[in-house]
C-alpha atoms as a PDB file:
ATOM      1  CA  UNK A   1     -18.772  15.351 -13.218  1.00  0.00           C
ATOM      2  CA  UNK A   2     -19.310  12.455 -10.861  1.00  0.00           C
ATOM      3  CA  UNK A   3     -15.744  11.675 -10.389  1.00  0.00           C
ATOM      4  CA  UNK A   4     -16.041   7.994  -8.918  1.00  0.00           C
ATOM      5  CA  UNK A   5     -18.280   7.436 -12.078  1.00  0.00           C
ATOM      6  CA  UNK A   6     -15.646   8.601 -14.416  1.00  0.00           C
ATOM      7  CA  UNK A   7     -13.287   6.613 -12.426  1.00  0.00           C
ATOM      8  CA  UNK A   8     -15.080   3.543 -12.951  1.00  0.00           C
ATOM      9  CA  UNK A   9     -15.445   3.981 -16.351  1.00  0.00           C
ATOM     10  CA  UNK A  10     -11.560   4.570 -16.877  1.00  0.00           C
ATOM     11  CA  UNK A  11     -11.115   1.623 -14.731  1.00  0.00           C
ATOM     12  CA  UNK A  12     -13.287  -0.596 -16.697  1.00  0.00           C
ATOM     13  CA  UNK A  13     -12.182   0.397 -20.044  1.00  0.00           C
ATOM     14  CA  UNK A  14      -8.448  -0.178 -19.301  1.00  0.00           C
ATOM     15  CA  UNK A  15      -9.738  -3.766 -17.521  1.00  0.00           C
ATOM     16  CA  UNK A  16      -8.316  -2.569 -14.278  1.00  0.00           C
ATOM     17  CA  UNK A  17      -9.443  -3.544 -10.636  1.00  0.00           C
ATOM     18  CA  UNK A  18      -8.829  -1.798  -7.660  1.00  0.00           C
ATOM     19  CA  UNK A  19      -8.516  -1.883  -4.166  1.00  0.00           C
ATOM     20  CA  UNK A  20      -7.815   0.926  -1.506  1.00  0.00           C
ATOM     21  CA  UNK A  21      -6.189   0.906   2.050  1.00  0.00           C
ATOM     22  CA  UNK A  22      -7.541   3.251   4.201  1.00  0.00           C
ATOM     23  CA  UNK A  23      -7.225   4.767   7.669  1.00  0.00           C
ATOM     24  CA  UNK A  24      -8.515   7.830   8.422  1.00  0.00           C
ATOM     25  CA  UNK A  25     -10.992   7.962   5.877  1.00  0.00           C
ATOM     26  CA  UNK A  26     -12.528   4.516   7.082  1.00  0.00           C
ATOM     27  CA  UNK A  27     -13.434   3.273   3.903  1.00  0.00           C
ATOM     28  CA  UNK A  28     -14.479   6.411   2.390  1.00  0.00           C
ATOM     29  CA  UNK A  29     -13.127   6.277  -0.657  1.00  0.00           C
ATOM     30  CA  UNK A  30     -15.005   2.646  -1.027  1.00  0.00           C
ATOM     31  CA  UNK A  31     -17.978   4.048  -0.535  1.00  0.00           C
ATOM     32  CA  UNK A  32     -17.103   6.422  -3.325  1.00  0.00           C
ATOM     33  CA  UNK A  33     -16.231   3.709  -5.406  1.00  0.00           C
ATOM     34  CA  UNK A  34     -19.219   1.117  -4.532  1.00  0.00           C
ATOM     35  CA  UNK A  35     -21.550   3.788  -4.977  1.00  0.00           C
ATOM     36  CA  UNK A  36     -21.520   3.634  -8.482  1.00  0.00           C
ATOM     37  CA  UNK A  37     -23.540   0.600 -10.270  1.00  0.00           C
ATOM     38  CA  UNK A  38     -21.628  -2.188 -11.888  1.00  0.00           C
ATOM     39  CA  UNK A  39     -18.532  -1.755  -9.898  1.00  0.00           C
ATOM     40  CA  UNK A  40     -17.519  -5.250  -8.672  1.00  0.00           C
ATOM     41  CA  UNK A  41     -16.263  -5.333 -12.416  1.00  0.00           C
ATOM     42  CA  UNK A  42     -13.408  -3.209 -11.315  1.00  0.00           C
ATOM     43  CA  UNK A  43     -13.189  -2.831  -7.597  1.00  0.00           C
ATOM     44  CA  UNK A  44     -11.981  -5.762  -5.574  1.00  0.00           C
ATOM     45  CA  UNK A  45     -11.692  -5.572  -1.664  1.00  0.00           C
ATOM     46  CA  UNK A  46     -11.037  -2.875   0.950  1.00  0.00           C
ATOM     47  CA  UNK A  47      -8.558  -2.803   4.123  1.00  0.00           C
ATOM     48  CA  UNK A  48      -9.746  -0.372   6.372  1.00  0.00           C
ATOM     49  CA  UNK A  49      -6.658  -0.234   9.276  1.00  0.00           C
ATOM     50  CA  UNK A  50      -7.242   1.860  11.825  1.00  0.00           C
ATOM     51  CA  UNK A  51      -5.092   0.705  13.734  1.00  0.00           C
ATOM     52  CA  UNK A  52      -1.245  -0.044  13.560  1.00  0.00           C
ATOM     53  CA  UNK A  53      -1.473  -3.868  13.883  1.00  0.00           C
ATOM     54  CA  UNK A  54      -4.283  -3.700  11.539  1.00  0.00           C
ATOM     55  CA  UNK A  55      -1.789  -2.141   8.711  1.00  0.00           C
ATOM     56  CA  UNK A  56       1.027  -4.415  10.373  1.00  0.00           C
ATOM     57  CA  UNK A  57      -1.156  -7.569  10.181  1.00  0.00           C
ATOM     58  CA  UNK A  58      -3.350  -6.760   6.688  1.00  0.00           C
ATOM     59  CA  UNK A  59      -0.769  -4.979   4.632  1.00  0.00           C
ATOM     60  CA  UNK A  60       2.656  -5.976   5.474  1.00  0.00           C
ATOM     61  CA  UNK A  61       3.854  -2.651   6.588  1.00  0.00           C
ATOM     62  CA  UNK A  62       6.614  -3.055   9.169  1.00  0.00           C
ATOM     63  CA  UNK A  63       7.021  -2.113  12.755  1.00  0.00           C
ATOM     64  CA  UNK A  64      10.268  -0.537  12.141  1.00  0.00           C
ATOM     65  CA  UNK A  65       8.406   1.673   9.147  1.00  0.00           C
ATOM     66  CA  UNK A  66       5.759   2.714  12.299  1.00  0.00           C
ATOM     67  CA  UNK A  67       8.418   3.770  15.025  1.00  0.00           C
ATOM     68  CA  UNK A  68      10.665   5.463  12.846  1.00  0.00           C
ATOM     69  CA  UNK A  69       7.774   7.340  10.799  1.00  0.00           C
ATOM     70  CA  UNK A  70       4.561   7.042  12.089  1.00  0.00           C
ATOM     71  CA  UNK A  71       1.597   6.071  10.970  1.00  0.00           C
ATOM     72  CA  UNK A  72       1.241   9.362   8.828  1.00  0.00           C
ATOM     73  CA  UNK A  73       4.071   9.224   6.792  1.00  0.00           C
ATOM     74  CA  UNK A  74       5.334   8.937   2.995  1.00  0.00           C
ATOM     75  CA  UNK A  75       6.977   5.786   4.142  1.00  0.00           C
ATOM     76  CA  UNK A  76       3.720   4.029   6.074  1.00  0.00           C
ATOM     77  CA  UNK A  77       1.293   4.689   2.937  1.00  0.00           C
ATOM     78  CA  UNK A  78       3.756   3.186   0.412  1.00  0.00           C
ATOM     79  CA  UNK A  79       4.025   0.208   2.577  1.00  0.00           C
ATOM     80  CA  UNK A  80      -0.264   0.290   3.161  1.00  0.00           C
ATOM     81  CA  UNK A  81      -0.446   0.539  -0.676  1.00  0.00           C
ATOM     82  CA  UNK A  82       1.775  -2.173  -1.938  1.00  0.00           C
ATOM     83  CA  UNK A  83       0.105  -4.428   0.601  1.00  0.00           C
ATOM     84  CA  UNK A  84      -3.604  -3.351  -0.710  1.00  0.00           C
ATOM     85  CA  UNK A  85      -2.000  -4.675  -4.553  1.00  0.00           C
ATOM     86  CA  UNK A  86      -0.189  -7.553  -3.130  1.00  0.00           C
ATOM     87  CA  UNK A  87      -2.719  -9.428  -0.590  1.00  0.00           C
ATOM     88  CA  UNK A  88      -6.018  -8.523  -3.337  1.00  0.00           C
ATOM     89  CA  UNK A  89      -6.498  -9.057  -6.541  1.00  0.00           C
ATOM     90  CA  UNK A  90      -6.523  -5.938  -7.918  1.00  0.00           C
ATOM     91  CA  UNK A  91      -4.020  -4.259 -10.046  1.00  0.00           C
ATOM     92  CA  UNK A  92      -4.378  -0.539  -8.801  1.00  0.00           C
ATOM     93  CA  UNK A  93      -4.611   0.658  -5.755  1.00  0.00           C
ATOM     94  CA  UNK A  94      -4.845   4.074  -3.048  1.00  0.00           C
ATOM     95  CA  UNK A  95      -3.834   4.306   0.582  1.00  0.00           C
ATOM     96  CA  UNK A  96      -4.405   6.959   2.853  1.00  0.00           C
ATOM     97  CA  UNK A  97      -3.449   7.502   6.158  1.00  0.00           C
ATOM     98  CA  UNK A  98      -3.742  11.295   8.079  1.00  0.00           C
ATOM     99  CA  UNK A  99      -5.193  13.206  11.248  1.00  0.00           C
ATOM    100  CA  UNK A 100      -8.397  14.294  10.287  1.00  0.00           C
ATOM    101  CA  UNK A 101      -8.803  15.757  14.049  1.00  0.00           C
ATOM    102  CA  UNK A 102      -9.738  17.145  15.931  1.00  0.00           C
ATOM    103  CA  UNK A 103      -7.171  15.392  18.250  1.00  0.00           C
ATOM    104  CA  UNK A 104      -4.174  13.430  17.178  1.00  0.00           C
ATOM    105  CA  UNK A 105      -1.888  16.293  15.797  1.00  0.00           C
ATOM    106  CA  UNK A 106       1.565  17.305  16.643  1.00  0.00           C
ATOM    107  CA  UNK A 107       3.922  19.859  16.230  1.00  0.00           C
ATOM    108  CA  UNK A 108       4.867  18.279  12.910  1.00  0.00           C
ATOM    109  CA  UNK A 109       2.348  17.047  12.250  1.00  0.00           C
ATOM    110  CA  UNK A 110      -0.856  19.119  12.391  1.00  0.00           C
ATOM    111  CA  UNK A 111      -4.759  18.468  11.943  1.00  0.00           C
ATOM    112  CA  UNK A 112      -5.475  17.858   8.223  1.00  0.00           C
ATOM    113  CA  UNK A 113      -2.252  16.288   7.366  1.00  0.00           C
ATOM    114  CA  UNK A 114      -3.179  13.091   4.997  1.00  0.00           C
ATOM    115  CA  UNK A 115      -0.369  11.202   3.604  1.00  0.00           C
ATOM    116  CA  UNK A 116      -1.461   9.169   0.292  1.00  0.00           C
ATOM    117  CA  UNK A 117       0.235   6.174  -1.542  1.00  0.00           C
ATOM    118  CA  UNK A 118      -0.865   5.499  -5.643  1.00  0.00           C
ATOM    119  CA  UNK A 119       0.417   2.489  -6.801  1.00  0.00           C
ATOM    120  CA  UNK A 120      -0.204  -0.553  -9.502  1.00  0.00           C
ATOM    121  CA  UNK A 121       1.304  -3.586 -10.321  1.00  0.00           C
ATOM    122  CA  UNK A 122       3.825  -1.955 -13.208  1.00  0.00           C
ATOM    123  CA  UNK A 123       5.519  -0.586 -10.446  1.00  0.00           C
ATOM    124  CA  UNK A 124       3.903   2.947 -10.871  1.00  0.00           C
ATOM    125  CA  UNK A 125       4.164   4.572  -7.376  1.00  0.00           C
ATOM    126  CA  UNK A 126       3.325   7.777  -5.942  1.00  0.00           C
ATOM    127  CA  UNK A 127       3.325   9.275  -2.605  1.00  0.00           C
ATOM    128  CA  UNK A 128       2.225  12.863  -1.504  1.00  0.00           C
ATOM    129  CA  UNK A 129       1.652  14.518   1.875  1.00  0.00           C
ATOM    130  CA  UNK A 130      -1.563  16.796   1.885  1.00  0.00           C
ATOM    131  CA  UNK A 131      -2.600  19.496   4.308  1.00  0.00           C
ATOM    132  CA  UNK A 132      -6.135  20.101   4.239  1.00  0.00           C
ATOM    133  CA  UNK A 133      -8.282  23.066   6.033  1.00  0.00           C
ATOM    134  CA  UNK A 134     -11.518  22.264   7.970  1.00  0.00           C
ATOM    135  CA  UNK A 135     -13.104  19.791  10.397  1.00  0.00           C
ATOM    136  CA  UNK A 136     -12.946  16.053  10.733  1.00  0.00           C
ATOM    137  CA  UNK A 137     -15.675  15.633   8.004  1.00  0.00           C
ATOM    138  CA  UNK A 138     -14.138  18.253   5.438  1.00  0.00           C
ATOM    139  CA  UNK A 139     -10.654  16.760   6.060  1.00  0.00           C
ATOM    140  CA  UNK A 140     -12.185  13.730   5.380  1.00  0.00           C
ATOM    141  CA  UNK A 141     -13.739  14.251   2.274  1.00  0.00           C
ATOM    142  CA  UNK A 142     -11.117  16.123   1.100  1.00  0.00           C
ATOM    143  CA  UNK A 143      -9.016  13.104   1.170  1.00  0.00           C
ATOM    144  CA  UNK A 144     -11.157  10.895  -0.616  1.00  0.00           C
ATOM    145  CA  UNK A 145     -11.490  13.475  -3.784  1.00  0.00           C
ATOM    146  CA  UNK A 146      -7.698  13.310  -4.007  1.00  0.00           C
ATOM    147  CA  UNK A 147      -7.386   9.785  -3.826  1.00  0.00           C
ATOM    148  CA  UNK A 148      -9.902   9.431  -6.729  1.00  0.00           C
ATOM    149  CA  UNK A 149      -8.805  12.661  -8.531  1.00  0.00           C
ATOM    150  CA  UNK A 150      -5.172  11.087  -8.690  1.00  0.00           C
ATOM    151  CA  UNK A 151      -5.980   8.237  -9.583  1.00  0.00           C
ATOM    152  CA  UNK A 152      -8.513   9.777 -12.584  1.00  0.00           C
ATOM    153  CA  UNK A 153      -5.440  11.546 -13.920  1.00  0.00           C
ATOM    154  CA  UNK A 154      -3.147   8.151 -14.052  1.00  0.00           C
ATOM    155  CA  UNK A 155      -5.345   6.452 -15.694  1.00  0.00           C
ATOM    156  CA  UNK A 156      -5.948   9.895 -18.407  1.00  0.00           C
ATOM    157  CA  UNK A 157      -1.846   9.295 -18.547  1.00  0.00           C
ATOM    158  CA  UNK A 158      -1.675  12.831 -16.760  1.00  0.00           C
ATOM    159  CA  UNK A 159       0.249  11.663 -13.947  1.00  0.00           C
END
């Protein structure tokens, strides 16, 4: 199964558009998505934020969100994913924030954490904290499977 192909066609059928805010996957899950043919009929724009004033700037999420949570947090990625919905015009989106490595990690919070916000303009949300094994590239990857695998089973009404 090529799972950003059977996103798209879940997408399209349910005349949804999406958009994703990304971090440390920098714009992987895009690519995922623009990979397929025909999908500018249902994804709209990426915000790739690296950095902290990018997601401050681009998404809305808040300073005080940053210093009391971090940039991988529950609480950063809902904040990254409501902006993606709001400042598009899409009515679905993914955001993903995490340490891929192999620097970056702390005590708390170690290589392959990935933090993930799901949410659509209903007012469907979910967030979920991931801790994948491997390098930077399999962390990576990882991360943009789940983002499209949860979003798969929303849209099969499995979530």
């Amino acid at each position: 199964m090529n799972l950003s192909a059977e996103l798209g066609a879940l997408l399209k059928s349910q005349g949804l558009v999406i958009t994703t805010a990304e971090s440390c996957t920098g714009g992987g899950v895009s690519a995922a998505i623009t990979d397929i043919a025909g999908s500018s009929a249902w994804f709209d724009r990426a915000f790739i934020t690296y950095s902290n004033e990018a997601k401050m700037e681009m998404l809305g999420v808040t300073e005080q969100t940053l210093q009391s949570f971090g940039a991988v947090s529950e609480q950063t990625v809902e904040e990254m994913v409501k902006g993606a919905v709001a400042n598009s015009n899409a009515n679905i989106g993914v955001s993903i924030s995490g340490i891929a490595g192999p620097g970056g990690a702390t005590e708390d919070k170690p290589v392959g954490t990935v933090c993930f916000g799901w949410a659509d303009e209903t007012g469907w949300l979910k967030v979920a904290t991931y801790h994948f094994a491997g390098d930077r590239n399999q962390v990576r990857q990882q991360a943009v499977e789940t983002a499209l695998k949860v979003l798969y089973e929303k849209l099969l009404g499995h979530s």
